[in-house]
Protein backbone atom coordinates (compact mmCIF):
# COMPACT_ATOMS: atom_id res chain seq x y z
CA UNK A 1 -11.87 -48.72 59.58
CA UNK A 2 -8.07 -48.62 60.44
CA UNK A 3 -8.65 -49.15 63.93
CA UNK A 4 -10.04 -52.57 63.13
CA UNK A 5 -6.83 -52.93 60.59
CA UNK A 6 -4.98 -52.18 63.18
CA UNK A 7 -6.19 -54.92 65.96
CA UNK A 8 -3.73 -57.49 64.80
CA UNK A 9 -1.32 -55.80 63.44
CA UNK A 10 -0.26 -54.54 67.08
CA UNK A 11 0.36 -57.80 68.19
CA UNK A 12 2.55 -59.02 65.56
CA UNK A 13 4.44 -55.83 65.69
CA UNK A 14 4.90 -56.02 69.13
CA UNK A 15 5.96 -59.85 68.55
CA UNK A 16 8.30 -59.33 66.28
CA UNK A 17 9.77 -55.87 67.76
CA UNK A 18 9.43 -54.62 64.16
CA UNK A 19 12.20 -51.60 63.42
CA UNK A 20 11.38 -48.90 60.97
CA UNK A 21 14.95 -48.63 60.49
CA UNK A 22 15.07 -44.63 60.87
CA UNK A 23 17.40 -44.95 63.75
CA UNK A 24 19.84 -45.96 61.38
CA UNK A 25 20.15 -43.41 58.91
CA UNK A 26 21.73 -40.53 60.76
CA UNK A 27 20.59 -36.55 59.86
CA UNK A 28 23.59 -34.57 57.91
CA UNK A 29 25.03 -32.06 59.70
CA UNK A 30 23.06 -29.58 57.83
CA UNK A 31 19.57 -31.06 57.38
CA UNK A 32 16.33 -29.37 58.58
CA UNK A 33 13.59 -30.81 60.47
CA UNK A 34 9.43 -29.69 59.00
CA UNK A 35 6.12 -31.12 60.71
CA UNK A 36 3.38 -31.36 58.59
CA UNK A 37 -0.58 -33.04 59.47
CA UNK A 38 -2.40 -34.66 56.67
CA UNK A 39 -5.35 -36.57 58.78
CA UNK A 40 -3.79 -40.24 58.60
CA UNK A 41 -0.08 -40.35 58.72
CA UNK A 42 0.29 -43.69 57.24
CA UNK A 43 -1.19 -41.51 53.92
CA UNK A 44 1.73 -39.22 54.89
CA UNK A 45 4.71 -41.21 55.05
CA UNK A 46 4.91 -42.34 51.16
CA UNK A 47 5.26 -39.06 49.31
CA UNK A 48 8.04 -37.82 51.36
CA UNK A 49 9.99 -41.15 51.60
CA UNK A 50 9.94 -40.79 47.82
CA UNK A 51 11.64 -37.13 47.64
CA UNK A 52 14.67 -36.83 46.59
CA UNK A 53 16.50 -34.45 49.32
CA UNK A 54 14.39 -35.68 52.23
CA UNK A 55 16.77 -37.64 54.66
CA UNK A 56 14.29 -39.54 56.93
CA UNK A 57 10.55 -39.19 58.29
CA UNK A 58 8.95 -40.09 61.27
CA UNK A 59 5.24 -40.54 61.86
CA UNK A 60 4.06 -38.82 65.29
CA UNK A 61 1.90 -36.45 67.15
CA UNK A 62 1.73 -32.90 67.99
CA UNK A 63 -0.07 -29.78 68.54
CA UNK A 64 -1.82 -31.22 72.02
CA UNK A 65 -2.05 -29.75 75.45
CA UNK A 66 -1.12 -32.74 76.99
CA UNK A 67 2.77 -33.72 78.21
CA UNK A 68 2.54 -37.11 76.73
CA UNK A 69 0.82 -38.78 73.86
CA UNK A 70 -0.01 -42.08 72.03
CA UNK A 71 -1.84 -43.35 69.73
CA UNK A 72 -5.01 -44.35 71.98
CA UNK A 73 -5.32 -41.39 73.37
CA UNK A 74 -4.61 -39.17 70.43
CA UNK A 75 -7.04 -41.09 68.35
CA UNK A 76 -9.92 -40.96 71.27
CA UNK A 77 -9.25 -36.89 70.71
CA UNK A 78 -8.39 -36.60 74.32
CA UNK A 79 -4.83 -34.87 73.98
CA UNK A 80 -5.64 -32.48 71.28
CA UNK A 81 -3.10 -33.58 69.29
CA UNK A 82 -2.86 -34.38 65.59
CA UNK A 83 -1.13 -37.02 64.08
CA UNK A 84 1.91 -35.51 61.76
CA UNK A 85 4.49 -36.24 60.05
CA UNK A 86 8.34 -34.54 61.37
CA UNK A 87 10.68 -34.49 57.93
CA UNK A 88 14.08 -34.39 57.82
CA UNK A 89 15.71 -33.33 54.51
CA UNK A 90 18.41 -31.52 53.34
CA UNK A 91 18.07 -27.66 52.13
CA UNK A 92 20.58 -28.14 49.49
CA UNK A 93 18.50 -30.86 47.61
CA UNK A 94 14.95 -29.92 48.46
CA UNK A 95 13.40 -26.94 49.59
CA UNK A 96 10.96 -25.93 52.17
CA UNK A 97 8.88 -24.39 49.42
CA UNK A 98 8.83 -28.16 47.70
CA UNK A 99 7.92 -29.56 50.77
CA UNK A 100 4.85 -27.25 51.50
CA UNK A 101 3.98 -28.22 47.47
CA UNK A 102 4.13 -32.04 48.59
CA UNK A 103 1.77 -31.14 51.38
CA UNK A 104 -0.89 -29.61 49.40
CA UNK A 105 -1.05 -32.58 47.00
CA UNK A 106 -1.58 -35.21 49.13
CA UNK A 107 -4.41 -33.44 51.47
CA UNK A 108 -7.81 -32.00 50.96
CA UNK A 109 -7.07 -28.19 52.01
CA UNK A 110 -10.87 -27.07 52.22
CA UNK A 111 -12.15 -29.71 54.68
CA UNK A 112 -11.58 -27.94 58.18
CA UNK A 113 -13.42 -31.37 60.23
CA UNK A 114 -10.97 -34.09 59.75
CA UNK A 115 -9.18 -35.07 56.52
CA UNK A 116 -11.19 -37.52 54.12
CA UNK A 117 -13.57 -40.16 55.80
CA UNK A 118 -11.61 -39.40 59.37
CA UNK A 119 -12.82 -36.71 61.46
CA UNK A 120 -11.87 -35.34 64.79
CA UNK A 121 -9.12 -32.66 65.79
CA UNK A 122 -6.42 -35.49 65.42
CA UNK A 123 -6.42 -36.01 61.97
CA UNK A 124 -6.99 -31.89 61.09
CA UNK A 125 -4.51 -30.80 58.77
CA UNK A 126 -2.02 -27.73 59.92
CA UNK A 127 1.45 -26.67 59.07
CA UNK A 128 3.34 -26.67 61.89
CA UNK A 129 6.13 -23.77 61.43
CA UNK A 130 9.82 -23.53 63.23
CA UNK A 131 10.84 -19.82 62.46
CA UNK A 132 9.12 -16.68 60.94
CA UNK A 133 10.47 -17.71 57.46
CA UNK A 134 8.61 -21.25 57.25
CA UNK A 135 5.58 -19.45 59.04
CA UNK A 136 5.67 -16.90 56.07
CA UNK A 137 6.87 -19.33 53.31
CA UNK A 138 3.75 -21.25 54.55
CA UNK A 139 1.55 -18.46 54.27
CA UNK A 140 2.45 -17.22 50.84
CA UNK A 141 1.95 -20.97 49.73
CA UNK A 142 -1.52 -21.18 51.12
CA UNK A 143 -2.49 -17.64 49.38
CA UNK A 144 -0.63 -18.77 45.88
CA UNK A 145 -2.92 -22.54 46.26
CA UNK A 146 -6.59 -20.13 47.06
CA UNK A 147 -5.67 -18.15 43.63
CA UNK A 148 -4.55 -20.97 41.60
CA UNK A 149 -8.50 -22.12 40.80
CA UNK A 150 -8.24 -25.36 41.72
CA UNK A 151 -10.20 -25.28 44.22
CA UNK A 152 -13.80 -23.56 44.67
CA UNK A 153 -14.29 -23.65 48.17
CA UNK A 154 -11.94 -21.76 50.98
CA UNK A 155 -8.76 -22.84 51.64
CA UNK A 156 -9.00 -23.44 55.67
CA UNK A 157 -6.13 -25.56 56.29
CA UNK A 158 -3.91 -24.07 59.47
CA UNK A 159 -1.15 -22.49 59.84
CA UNK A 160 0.43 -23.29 63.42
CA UNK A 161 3.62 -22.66 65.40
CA UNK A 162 5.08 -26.12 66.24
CA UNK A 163 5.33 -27.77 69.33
CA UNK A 164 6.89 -30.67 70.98
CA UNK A 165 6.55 -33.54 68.69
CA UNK A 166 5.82 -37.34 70.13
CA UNK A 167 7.12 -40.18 67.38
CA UNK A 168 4.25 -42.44 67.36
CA UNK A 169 4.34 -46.62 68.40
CA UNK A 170 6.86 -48.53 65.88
CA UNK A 171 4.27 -50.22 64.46
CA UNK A 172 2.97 -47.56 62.72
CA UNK A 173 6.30 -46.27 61.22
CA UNK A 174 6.62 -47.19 57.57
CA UNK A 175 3.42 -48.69 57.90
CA UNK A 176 3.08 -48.84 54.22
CA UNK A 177 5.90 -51.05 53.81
CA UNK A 178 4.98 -53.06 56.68
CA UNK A 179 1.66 -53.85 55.58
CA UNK A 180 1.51 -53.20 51.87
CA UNK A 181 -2.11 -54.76 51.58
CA UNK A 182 -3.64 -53.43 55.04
CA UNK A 183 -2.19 -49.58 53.03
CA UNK A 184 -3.79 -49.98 50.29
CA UNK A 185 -7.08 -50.83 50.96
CA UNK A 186 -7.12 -47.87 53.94
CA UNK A 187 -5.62 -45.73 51.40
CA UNK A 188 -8.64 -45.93 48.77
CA UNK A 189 -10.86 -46.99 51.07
CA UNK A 190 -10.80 -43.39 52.85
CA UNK A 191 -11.37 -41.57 49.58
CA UNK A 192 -7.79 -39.88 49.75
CA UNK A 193 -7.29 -41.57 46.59
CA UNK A 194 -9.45 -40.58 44.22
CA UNK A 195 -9.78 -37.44 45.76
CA UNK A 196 -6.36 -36.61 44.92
CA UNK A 197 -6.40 -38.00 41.01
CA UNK A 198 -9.44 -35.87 40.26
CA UNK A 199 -8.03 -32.51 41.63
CA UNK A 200 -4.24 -33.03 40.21
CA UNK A 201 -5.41 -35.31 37.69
């Protein structure tokens, strides 16, 4: 479904040379950098804009074998990479610990095939860690989520050291802003929604 939403929306974007207006709003000195995959990361961009503490996101790829990647060839599952989200925020107004809880709540952590109504490697979800203290901050998260009841079946989502990450097209930054209507109807229309509301109510 979004790669038919997608068809036109391409064109226009490439018309109109779009900007997400990330390049504008420069990192503080002491911000952090986290990479999270969620399956779509149009579905992954909202929740973190909205955070207070988080400085800027960008929607991209990584986690492949390949040296380059894009969104046809990502989406094909011919890279083996994911799409992700890289966050920027500062430590002193949100935590890495808050960010891993954002994560949780906006994916389905027992589906190990895809996330939702996509499926492939690309749209897996994974933690991608920078140091032994987000790989163990992770990992304590995950454990603390498999206790908590909420959810009766395993908790597979992966835990992975991150690699190079590729900022995807610029028509797919912000893309819920860009195309409010084309969002919404991918958003519910992939189950995410619902999903979500009956496990955190």
């Amino acid at each position: 479904m979004r790669r038919f939403l997608l068809a036109s929306i391409v064109v226009l974007a490439t018309l109109s040379g779009a900007n997400s207006g990330d390049a504008a709003e420069p990192a503080l000195a002491t911000s952090k950098t986290a990479i999270f995959a969620g399956g779509c990361f149009w579905c992954m961009q909202p929740p973190y804009d909205q955070a207070k503490g988080v400085v800027k996101t960008v929607v991209g790829y990584t986690g492949g074998s390949e040296a380059d990647a894009n969104y046809e060839k990502v989406s094909a599952h011919q890279t083996k990479h994911r799409e992700s989200i890289e966050v920027t925020y500062d430590p002193a107004q949100i935590s890495y610990d808050q960010l891993l809880d954002i994560f949780w709540r906006q994916i389905d952590p027992t589906q190990a095939d895809g996330q939702f109504h996509d499926i492939g490697l690309s749209y897996q979800a994974a933690i991608f860690y920078g140091n032994d203290e987000e790989k163990k901050a992770a990992e304590v998260s995950k454990e603390k989520l498999a206790k908590s009841g909420r959810f009766q079946k395993p908790i597979v989502t992966e835990i992975l050291p991150a690699m190079k990450f590729y900022p995807a097209e610029e028509y797919h930054q912000k893309y819920y802003l860009k195309n409010p209507a084309d969002f919404e109807a991918y958003h519910v229309g992939s189950g995410r929604v619902s999903f979500l509301a009956k496990v955190w109510k």
